[in-house]
N, C-alpha and C. Protein backbone atom coordinates (compact mmCIF):
# COMPACT_ATOMS: atom_id res chain seq x y z
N UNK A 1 -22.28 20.58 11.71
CA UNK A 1 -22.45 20.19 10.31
C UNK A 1 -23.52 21.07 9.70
N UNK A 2 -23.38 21.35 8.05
CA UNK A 2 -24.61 21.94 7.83
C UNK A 2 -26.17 21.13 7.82
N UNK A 3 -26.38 22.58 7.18
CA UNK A 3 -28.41 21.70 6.99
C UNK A 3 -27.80 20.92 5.82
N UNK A 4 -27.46 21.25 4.49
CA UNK A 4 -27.45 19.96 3.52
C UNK A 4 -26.46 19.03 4.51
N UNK A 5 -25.23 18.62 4.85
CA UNK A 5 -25.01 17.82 5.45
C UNK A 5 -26.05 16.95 6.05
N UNK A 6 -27.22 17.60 6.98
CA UNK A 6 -27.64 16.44 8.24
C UNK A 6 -29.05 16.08 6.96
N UNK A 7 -29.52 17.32 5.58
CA UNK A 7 -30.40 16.57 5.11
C UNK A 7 -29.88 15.44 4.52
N UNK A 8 -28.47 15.50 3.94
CA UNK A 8 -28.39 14.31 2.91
C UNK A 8 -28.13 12.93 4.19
N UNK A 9 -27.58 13.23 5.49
CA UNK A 9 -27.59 11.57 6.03
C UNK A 9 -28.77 11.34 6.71
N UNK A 10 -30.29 12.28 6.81
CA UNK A 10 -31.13 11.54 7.29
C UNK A 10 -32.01 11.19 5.71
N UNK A 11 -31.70 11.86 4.48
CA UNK A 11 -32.16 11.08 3.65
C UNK A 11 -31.12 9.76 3.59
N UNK A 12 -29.85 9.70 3.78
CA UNK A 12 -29.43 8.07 3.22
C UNK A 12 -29.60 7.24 4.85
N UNK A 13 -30.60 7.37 5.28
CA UNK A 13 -30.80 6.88 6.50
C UNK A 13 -29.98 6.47 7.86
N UNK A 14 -29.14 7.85 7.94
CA UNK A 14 -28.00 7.45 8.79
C UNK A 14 -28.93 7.89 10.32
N UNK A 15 -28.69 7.71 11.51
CA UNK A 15 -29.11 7.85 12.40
C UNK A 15 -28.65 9.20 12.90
N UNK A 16 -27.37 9.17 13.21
CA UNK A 16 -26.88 10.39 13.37
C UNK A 16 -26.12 11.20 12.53
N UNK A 17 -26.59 12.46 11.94
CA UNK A 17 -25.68 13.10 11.31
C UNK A 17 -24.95 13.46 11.21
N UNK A 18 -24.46 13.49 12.92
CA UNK A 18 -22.94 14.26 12.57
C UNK A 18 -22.04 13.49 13.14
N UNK A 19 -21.94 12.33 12.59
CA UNK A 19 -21.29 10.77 12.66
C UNK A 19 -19.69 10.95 11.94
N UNK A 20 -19.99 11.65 10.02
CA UNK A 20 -18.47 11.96 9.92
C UNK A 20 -17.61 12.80 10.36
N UNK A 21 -17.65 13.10 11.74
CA UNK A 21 -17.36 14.28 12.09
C UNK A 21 -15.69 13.49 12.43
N UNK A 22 -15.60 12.39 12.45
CA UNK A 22 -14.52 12.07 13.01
C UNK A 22 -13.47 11.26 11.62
N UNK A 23 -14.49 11.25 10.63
CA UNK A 23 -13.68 10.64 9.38
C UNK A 23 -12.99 12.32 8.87
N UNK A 24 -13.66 13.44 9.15
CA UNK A 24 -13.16 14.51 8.62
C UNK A 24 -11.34 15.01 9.14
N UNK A 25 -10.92 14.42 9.86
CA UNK A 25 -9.37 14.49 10.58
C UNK A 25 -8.42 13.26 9.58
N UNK A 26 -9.00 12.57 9.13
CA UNK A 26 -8.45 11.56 7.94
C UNK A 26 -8.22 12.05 7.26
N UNK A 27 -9.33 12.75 6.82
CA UNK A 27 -9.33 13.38 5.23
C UNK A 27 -8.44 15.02 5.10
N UNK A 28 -8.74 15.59 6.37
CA UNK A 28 -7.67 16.92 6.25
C UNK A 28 -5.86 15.92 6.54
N UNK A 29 -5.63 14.85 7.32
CA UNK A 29 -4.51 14.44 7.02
C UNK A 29 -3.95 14.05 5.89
N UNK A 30 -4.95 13.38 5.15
CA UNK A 30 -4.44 12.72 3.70
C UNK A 30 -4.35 13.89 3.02
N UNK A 31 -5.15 15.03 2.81
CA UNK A 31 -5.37 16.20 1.92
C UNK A 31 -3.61 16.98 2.44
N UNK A 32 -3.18 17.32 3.66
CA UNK A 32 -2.20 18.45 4.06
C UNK A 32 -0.99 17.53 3.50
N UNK A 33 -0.85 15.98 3.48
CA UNK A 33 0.35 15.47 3.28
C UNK A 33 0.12 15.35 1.33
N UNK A 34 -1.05 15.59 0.92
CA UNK A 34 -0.53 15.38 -0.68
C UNK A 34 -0.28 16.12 -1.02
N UNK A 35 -0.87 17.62 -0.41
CA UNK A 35 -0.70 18.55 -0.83
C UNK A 35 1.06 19.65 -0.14
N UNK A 36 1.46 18.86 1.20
CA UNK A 36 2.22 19.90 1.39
C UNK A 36 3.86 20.22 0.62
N UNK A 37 4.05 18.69 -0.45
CA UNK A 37 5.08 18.73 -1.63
C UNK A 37 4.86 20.16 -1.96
N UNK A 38 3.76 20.32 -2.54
CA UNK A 38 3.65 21.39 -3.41
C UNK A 38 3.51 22.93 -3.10
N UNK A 39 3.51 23.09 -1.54
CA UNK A 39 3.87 24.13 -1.05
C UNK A 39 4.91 24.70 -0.36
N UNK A 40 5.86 23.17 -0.06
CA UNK A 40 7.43 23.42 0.30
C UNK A 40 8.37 23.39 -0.71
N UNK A 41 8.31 23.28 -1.76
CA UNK A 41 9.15 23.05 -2.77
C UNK A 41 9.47 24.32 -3.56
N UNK A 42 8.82 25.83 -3.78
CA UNK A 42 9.82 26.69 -3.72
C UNK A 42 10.47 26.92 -2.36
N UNK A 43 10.23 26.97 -1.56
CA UNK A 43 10.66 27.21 -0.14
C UNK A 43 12.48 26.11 -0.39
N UNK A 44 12.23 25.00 -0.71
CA UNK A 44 13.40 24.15 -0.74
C UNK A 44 14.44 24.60 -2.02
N UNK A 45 13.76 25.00 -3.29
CA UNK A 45 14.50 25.37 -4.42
C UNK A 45 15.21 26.74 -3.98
N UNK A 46 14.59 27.71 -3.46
CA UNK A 46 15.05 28.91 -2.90
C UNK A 46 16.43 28.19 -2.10
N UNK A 47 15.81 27.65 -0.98
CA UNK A 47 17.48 27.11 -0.01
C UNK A 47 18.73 26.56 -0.78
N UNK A 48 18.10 25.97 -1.62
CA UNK A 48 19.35 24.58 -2.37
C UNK A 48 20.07 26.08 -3.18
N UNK A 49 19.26 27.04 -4.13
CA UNK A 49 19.87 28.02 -5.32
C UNK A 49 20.73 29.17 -4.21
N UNK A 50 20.24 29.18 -3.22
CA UNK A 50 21.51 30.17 -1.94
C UNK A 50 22.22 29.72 -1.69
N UNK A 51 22.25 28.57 -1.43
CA UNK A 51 23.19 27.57 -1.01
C UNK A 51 24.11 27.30 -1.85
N UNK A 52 23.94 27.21 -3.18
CA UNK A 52 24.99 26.72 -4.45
C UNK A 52 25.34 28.52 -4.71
N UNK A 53 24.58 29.61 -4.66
CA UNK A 53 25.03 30.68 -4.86
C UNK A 53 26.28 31.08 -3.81
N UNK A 54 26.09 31.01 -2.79
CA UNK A 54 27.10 31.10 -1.82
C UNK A 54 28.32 30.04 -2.03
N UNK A 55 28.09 28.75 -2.35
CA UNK A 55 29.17 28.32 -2.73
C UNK A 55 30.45 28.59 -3.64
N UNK A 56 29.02 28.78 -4.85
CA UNK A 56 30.10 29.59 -6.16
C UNK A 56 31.03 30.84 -5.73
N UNK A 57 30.13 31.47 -4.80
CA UNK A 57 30.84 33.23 -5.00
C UNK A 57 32.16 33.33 -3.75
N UNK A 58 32.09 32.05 -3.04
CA UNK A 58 32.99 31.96 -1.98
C UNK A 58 33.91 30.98 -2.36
């Protein structure tokens, strides 16, 4: 963890600082699933527009 990290939890009186180390795997899960709509979805528009292109031309 950094120095501001371990200063701000021994100022809010946490014992150990590097305590959220295990809430941080929550938060990259919740973050990759809100976010991964929005990085597969040209990837999916690309497939579906080949897919209907190949239909039409065949």
């Amino acid at each position: 963890m950094s120095d501001l990290g371990d200063r701000r939890a021994c100022a809010a009186g946490e014992d150990d600082p590097g305590s959220g180390v295990e809430d941080r795997a929550g938060a990259v899960s919740v973050l990759a699933t809100a976010y991964a709509p929005m990085l597969i979805w040209p990837v999916a528009l690309t497939v579906a527009l080949v897919g209907y292109w190949k239909r039409r031309a065949g």
